[in-house]
C-alpha atoms as a PDB file:
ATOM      1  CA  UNK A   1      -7.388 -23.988   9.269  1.00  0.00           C
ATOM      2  CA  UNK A   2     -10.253 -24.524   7.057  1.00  0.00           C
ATOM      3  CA  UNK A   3     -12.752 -24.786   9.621  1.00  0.00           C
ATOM      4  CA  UNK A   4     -11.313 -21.307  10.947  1.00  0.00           C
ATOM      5  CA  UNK A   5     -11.035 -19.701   7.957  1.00  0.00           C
ATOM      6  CA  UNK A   6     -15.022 -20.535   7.107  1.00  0.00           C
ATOM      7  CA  UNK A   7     -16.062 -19.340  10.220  1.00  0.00           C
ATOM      8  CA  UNK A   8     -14.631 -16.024   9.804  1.00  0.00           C
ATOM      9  CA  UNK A   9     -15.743 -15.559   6.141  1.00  0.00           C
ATOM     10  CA  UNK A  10     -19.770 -16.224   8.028  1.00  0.00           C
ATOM     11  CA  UNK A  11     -19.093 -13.773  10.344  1.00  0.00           C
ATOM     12  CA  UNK A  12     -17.595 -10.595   7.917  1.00  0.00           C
ATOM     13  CA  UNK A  13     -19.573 -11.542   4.569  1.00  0.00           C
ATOM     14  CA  UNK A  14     -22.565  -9.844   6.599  1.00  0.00           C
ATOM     15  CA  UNK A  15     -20.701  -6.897   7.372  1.00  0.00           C
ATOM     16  CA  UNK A  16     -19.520  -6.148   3.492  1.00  0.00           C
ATOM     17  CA  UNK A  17     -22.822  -6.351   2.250  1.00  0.00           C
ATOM     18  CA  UNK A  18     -24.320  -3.192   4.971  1.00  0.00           C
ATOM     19  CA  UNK A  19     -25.604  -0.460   3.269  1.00  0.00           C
ATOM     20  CA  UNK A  20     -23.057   2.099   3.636  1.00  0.00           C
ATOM     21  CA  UNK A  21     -24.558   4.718   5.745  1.00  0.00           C
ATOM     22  CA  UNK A  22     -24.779   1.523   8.404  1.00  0.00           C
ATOM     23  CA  UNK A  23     -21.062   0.518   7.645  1.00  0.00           C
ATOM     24  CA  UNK A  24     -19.870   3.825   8.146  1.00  0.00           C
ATOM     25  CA  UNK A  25     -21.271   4.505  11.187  1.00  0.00           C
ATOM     26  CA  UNK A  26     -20.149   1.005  12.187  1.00  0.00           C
ATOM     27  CA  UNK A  27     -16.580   2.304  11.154  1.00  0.00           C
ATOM     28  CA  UNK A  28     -16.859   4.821  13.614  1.00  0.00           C
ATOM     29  CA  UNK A  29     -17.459   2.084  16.521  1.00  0.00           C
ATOM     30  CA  UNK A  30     -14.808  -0.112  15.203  1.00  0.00           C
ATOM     31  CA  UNK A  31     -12.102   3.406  15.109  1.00  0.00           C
ATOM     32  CA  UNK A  32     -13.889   4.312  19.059  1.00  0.00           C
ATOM     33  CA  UNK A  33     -13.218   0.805  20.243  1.00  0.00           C
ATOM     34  CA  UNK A  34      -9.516   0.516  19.152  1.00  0.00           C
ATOM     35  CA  UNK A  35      -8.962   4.100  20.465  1.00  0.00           C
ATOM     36  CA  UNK A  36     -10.300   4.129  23.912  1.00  0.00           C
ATOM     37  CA  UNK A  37     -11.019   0.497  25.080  1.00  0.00           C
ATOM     38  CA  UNK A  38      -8.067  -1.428  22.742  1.00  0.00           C
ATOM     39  CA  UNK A  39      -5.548   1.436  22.673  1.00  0.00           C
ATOM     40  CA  UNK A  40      -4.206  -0.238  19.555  1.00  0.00           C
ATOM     41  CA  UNK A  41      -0.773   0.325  19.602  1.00  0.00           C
ATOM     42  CA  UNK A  42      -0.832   3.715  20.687  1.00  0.00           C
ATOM     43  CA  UNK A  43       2.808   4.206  22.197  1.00  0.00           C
ATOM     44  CA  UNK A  44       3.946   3.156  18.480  1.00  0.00           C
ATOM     45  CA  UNK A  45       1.315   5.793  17.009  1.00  0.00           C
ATOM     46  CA  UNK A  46       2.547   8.642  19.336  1.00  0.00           C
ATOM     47  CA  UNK A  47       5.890   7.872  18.919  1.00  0.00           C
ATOM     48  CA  UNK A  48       5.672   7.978  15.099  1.00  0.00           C
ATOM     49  CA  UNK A  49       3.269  10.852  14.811  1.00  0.00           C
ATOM     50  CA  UNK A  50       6.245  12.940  17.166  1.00  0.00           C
ATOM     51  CA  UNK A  51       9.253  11.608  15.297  1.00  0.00           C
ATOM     52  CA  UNK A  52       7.551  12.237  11.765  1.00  0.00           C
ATOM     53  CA  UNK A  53       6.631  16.024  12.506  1.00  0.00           C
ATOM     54  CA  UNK A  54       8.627  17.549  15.365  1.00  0.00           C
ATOM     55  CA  UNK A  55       7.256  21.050  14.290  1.00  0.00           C
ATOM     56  CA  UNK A  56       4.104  20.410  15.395  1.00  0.00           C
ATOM     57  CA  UNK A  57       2.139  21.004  18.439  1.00  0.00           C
ATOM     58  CA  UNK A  58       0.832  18.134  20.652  1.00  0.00           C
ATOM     59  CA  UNK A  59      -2.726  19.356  19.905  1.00  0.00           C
ATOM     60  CA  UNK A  60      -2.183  18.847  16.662  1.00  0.00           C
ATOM     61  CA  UNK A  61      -0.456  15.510  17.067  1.00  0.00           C
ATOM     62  CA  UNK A  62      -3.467  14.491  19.296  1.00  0.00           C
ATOM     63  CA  UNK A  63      -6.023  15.242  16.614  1.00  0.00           C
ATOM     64  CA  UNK A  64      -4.186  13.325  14.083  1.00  0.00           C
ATOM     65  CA  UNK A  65      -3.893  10.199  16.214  1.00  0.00           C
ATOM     66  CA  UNK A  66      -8.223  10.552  16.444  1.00  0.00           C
ATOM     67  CA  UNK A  67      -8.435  10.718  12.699  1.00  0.00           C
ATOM     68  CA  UNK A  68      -5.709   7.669  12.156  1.00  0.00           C
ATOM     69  CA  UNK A  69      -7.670   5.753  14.348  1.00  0.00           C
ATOM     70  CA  UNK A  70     -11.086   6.958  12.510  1.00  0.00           C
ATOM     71  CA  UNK A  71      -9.383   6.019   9.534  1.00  0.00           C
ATOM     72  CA  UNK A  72      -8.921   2.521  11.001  1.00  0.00           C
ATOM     73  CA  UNK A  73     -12.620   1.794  11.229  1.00  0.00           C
ATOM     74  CA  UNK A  74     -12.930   3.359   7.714  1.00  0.00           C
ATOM     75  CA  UNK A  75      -9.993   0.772   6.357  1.00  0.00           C
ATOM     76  CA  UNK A  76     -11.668  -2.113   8.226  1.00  0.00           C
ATOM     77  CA  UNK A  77     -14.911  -1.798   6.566  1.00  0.00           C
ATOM     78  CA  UNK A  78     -13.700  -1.178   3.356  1.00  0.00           C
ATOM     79  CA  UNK A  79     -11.546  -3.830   2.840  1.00  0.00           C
ATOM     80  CA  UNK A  80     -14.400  -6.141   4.237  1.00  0.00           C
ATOM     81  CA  UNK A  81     -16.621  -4.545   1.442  1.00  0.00           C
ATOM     82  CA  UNK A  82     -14.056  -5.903  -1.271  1.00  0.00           C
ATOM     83  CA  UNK A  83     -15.737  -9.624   0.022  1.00  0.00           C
ATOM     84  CA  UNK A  84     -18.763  -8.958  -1.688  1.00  0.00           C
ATOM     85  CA  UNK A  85     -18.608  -5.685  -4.385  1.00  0.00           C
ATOM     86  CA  UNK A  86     -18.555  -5.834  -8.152  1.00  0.00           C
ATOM     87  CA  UNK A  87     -16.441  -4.333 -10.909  1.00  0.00           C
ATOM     88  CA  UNK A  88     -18.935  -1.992 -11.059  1.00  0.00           C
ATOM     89  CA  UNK A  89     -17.479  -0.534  -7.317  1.00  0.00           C
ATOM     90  CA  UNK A  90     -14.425   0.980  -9.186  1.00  0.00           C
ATOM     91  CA  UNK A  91     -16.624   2.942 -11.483  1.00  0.00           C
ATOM     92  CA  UNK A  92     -18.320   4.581  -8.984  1.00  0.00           C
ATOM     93  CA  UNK A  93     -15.935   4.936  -6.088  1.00  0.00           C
ATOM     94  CA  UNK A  94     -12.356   5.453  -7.779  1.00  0.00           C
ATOM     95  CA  UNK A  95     -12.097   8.716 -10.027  1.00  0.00           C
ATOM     96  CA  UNK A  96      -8.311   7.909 -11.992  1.00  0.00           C
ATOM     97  CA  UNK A  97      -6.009  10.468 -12.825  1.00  0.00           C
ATOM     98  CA  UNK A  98      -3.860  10.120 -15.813  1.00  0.00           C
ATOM     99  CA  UNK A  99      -4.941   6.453 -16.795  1.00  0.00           C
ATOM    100  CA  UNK A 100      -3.509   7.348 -20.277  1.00  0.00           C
ATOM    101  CA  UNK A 101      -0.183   7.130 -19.003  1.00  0.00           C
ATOM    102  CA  UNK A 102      -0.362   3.054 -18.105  1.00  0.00           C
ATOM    103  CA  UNK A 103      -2.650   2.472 -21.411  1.00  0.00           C
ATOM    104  CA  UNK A 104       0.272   4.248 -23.480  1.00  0.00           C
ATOM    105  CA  UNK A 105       2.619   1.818 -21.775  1.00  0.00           C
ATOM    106  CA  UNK A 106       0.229  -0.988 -22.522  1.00  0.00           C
ATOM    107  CA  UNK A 107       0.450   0.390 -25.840  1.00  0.00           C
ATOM    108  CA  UNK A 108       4.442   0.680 -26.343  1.00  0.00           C
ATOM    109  CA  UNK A 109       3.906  -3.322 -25.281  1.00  0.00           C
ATOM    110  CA  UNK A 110       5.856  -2.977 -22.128  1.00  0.00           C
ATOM    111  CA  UNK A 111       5.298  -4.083 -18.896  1.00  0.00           C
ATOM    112  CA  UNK A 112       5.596  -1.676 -15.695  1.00  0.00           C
ATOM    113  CA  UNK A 113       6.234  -1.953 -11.871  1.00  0.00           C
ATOM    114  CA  UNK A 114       3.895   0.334 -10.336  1.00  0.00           C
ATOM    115  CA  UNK A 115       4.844   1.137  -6.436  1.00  0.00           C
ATOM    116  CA  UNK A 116       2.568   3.109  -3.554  1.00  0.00           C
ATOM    117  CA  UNK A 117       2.817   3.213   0.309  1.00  0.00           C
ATOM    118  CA  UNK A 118       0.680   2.064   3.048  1.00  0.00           C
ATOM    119  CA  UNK A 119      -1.626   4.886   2.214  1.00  0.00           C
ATOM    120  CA  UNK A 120      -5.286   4.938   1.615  1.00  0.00           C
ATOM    121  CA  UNK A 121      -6.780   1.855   0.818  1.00  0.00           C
ATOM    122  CA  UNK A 122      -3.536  -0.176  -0.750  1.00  0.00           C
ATOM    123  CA  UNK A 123      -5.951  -3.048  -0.480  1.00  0.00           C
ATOM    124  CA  UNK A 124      -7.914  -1.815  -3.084  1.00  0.00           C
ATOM    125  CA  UNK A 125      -4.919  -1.186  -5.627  1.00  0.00           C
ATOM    126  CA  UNK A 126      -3.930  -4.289  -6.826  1.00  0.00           C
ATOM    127  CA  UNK A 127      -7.417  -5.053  -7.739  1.00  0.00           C
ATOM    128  CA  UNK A 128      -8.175  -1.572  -8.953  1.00  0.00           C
ATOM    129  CA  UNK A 129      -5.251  -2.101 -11.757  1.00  0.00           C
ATOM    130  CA  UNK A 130      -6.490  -5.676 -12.909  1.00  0.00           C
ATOM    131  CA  UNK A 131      -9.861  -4.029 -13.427  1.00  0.00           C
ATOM    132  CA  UNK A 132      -9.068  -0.410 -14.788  1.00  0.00           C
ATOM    133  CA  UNK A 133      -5.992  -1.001 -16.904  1.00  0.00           C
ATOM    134  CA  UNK A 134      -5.075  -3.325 -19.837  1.00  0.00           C
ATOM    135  CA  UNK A 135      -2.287  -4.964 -18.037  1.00  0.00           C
ATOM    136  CA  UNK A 136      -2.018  -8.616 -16.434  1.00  0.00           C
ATOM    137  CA  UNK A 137      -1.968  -7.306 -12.674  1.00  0.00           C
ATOM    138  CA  UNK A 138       0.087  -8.980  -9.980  1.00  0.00           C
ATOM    139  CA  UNK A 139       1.002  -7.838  -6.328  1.00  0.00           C
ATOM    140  CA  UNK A 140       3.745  -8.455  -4.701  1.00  0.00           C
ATOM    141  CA  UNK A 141       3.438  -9.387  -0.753  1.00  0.00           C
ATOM    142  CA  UNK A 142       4.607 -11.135   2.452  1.00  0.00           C
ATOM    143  CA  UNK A 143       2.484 -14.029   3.600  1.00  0.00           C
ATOM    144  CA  UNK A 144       0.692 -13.254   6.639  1.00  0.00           C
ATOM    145  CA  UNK A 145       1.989 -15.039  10.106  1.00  0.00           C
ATOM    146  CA  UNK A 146      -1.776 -16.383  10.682  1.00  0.00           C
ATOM    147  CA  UNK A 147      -2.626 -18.951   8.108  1.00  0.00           C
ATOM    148  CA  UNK A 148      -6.211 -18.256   8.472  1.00  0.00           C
ATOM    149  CA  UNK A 149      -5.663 -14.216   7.978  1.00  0.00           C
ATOM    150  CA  UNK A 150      -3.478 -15.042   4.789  1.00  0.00           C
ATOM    151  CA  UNK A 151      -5.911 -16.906   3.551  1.00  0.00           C
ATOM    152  CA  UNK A 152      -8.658 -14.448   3.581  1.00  0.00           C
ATOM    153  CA  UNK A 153      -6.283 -11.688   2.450  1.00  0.00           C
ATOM    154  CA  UNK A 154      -5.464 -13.953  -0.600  1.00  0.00           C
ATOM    155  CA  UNK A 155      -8.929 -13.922  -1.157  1.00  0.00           C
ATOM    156  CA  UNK A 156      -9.480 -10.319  -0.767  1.00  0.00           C
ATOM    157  CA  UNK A 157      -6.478  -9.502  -2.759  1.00  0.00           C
ATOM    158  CA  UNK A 158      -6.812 -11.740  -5.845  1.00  0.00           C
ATOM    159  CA  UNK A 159     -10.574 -10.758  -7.085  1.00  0.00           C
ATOM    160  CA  UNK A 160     -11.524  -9.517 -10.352  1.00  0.00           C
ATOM    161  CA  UNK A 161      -8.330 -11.426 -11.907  1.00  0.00           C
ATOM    162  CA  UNK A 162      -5.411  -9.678  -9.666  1.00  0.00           C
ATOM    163  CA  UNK A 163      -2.854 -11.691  -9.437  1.00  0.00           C
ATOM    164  CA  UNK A 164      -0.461 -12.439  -5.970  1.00  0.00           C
ATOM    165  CA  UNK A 165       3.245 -13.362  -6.017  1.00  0.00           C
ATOM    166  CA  UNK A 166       5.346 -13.862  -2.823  1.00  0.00           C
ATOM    167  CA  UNK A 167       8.083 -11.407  -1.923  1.00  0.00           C
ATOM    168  CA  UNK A 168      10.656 -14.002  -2.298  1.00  0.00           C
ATOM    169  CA  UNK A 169       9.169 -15.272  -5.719  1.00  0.00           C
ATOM    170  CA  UNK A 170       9.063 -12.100  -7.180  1.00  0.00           C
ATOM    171  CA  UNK A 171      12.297 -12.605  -9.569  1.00  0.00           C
ATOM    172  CA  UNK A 172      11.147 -16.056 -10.424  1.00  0.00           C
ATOM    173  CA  UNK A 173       7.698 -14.915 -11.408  1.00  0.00           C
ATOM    174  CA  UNK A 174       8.951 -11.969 -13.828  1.00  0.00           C
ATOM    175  CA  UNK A 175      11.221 -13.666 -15.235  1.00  0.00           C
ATOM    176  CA  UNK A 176       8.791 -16.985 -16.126  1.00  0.00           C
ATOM    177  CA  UNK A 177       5.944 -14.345 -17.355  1.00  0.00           C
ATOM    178  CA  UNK A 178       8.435 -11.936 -19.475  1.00  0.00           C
ATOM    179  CA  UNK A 179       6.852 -12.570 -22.227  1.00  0.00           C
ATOM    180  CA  UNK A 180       3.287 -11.321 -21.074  1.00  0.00           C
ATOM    181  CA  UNK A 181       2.209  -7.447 -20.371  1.00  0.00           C
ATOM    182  CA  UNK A 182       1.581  -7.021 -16.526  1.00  0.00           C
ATOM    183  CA  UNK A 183       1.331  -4.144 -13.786  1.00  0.00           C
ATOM    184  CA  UNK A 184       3.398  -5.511 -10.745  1.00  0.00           C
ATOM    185  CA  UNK A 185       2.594  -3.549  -7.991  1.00  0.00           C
ATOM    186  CA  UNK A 186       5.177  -3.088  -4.950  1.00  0.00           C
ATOM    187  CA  UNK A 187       4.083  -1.975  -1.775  1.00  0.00           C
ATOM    188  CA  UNK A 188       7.322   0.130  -1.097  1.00  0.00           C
ATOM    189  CA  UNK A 189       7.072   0.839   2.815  1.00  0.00           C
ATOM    190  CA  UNK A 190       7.133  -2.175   4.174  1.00  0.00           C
ATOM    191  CA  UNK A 191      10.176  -2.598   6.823  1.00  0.00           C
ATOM    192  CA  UNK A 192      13.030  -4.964   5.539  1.00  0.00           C
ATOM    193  CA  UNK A 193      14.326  -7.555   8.038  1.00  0.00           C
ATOM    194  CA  UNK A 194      17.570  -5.970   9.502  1.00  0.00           C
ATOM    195  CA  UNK A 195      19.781  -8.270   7.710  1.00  0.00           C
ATOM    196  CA  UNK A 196      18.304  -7.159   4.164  1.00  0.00           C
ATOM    197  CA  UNK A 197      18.330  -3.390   4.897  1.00  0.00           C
ATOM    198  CA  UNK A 198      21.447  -2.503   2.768  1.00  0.00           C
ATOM    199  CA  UNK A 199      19.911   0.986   1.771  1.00  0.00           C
ATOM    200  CA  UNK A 200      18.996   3.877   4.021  1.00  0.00           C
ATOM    201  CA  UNK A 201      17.527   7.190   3.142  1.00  0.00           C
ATOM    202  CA  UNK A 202      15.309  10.178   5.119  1.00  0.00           C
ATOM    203  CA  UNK A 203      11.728   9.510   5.153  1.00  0.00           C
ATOM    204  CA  UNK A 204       9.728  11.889   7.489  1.00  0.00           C
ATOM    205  CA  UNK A 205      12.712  12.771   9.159  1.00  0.00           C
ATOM    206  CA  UNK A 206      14.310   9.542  10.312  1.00  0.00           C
ATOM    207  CA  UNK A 207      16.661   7.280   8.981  1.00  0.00           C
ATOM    208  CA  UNK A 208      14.712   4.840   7.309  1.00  0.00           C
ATOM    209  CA  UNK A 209      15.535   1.640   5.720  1.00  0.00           C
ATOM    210  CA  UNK A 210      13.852   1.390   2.071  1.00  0.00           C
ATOM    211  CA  UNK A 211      13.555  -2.345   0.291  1.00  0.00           C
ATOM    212  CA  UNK A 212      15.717  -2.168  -3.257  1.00  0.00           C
ATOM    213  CA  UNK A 213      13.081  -4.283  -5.359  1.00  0.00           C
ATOM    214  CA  UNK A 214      11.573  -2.195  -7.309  1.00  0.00           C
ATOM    215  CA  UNK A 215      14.620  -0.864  -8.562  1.00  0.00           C
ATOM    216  CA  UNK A 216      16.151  -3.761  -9.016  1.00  0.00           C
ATOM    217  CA  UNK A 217      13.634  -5.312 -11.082  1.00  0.00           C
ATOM    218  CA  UNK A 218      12.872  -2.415 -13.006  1.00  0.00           C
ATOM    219  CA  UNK A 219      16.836  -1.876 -13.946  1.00  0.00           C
ATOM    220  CA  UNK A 220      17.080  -5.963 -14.620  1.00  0.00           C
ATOM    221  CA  UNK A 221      14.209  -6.113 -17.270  1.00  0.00           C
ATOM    222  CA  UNK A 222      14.557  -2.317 -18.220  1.00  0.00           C
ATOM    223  CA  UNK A 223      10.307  -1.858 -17.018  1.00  0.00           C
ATOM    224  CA  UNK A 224       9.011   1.741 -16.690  1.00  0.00           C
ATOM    225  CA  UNK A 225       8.200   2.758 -12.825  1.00  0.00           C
ATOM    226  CA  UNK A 226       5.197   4.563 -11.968  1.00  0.00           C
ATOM    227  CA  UNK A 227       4.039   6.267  -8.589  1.00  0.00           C
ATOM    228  CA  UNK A 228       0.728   5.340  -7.694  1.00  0.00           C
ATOM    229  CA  UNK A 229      -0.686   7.894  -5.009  1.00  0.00           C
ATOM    230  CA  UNK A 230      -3.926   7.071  -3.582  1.00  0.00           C
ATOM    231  CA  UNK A 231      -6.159   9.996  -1.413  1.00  0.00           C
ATOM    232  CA  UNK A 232      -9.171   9.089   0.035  1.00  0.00           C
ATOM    233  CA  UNK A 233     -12.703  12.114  -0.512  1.00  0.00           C
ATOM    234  CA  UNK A 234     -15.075  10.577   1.878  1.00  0.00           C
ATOM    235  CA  UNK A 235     -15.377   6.847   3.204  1.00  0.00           C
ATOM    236  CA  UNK A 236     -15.574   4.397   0.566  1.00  0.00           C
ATOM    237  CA  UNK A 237     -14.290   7.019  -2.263  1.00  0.00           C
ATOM    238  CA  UNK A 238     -10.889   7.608  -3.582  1.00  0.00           C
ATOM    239  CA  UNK A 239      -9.047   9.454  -6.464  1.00  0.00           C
ATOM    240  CA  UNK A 240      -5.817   7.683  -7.799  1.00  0.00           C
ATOM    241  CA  UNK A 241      -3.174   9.357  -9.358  1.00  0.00           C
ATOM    242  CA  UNK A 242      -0.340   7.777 -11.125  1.00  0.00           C
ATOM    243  CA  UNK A 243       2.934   9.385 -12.035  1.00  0.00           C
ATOM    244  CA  UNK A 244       5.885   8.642 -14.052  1.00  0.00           C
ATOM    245  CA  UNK A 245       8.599   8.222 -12.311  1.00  0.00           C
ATOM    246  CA  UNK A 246      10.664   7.012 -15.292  1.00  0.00           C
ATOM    247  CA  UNK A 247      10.741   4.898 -18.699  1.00  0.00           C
ATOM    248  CA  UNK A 248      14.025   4.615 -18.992  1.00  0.00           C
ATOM    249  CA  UNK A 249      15.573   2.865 -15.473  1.00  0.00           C
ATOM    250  CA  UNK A 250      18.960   2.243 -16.613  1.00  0.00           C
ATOM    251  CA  UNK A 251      19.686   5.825 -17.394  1.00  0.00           C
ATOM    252  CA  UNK A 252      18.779   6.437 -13.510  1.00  0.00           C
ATOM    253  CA  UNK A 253      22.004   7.096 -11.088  1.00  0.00           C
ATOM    254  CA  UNK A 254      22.042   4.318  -8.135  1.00  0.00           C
ATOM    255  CA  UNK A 255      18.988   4.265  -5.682  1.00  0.00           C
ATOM    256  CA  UNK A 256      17.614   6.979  -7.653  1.00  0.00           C
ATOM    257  CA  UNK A 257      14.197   5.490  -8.508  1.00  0.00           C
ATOM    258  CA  UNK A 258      13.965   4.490  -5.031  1.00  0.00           C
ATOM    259  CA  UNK A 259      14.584   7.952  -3.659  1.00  0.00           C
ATOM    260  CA  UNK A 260      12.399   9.111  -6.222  1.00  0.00           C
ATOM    261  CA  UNK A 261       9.063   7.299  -5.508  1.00  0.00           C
ATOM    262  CA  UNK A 262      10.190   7.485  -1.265  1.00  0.00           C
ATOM    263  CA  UNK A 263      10.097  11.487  -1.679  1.00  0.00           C
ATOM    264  CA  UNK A 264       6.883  11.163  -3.626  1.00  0.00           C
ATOM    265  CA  UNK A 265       5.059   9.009  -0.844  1.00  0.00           C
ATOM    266  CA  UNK A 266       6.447  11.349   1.732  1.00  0.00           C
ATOM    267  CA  UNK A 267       4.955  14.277  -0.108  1.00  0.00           C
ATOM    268  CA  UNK A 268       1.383  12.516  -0.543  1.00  0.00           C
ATOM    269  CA  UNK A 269       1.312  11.467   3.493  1.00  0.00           C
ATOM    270  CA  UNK A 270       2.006  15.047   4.196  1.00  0.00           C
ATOM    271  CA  UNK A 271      -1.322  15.791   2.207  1.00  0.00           C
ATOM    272  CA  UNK A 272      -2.942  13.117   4.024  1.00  0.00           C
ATOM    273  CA  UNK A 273      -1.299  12.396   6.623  1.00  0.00           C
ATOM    274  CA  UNK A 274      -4.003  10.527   8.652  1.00  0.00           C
ATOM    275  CA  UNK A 275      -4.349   7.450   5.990  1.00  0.00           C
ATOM    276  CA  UNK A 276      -0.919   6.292   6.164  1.00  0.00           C
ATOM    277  CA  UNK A 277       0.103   3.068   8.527  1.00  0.00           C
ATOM    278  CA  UNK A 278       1.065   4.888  11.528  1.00  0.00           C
ATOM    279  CA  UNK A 279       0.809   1.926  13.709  1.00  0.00           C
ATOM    280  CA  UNK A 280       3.469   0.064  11.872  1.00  0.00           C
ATOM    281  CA  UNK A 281       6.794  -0.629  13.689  1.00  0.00           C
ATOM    282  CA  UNK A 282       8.382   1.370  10.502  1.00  0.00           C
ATOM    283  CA  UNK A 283      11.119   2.833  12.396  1.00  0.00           C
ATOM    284  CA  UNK A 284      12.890  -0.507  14.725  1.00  0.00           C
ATOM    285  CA  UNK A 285      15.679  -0.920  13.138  1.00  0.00           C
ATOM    286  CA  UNK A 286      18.679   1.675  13.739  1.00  0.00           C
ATOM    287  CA  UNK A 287      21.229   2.593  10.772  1.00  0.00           C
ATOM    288  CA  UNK A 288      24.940   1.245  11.672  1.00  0.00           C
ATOM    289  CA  UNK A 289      28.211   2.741  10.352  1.00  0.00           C
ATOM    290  CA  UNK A 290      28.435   0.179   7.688  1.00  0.00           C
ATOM    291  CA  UNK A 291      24.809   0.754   6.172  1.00  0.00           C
ATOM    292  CA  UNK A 292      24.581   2.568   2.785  1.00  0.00           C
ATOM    293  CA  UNK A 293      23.800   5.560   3.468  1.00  0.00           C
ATOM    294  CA  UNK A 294      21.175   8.087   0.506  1.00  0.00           C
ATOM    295  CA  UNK A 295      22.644  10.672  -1.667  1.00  0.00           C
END
């Protein structure tokens, strides 16, 4: 694995240090070559982009699919660029919205869960709260299949003193660190394994199945929620917004947080639709009769 995992840091450390006009126009090959000579995943992509907004036209549809695949290239190269940029990066590249709200938080001497989507460059967001905000920053994920890939996304993930807990160790880890201020960041999008998917709601117009953690956690250890929604102005730049979503979880109803930040992801795709994770199996699993149903 190590052997593996060294070559591939040799052959992408070259590729985060390009100037950026060159690494944007080497986006554009990477987003060509998974579009017309890969055809990554494309029956998934069509099939999403057609379930997710039946009111539109296929020309429409078809020009979305180009820019999601555009958008690919874009990703690529920017999360290769997180091998080799400085703190400096967020400075110039991430204009923040309402970064009062999370240093007030700070302030109150509370921690928070703060939860996005698959949109943008979620990459980036984890490391973007351990280096803009006051908080201990952790992010909450599933260990990659490929040892090798999970190792560099590790890498990737934890710079600039961002922290990474497995999915499974997330109660452990909260509960063991209390007693220190932290931004825990949830990835809320993600598709649950069939057997965990106890909670179903509409998301783009399908029955989706939503994961319960962030709720959970924030009910159990009574931690503010906050919606971080993440648009991207031209390759390499972003604005961040976050939201309050609320400060006081146990005077929420049931699943109310999580329909909450769901609606508010739905509403930020529909702005951008193009940087979400179309090619993600989102939709495979099919509600039952006995599966909780929203409202």
């Amino acid at each position: 694995m190590s052997i593996g995992y060294y070559l591939v840091l040799m052959l992408l450390y070259p590729l985060s240090v390009l100037p950026d006009p060159v690494k944007w126009q080497f986006s554009r090959l990477i987003g060509f070559v998974l579009a017309h000579v890969v055809r990554y995943r494309r029956s998934v992509i069509t099939t999403n982009l057609r379930n997710a907004f039946p009111e539109k036209d296929t020309a429409w549809l078809h020009r979305l699919m180009v820019d999601y695949y555009r958008h690919m290239g874009i990703l690529f190269m920017e999360v290769i660029g997180q091998l080799s940029f400085s703190e400096a990066y967020f400075e110039r590249h991430v204009k923040i919205t309402n970064l009062q709200l999370l240093k007030d938080l700070h302030d109150s001497g509370r921690s928070v869960i703060v939860v996005m989507g698959h949109h943008g460059n979620w990459e980036l967001a984890a490391l973007l709260l351990a280096q803009s905000t006051p908080f201990e920053s952790y992010a909450i994920y599933k260990p990659l299949s490929s040892q090798v890939a999970d190792r560099l996304f590790a890498k990737l993930r934890s710079r600039f003193r961002a922290g990474l807990v497995k999915m499974r160790d997330t109660s452990r880890h909260m509960l063991a660190t209390r007693d220190r201020q932290q931004a825990v960041l949830f990835v809320s999008d993600q598709t649950p394994l069939k057997s965990e998917a106890s909670f179903w709601t509409t998301f783009l117009h399908q029955d989706t199945p939503v994961y319960l953690g962030a709720e959970k956690m924030a009910k159990k250890m009574n931690l503010p929620v906050v919606f971080l929604d993440m648009r991207r102005v031209k390759p390499g730049y972003y604005d961040v917004t976050f939201s309050l979503i609320t400060d006081q979880p146990g005077e929420t109803t049931t699943h109310e947080i999580t329909e909450r930040h769901t609606a508010m992801l739905e509403e930020s795709i529909r702005q951008q639709p193009e940087t979400w994770l179309w090619s993600h199996r989102r939709w495979k699993h099919k509600r039952s009769e006995k599966d909780v149903s929203h409202g």
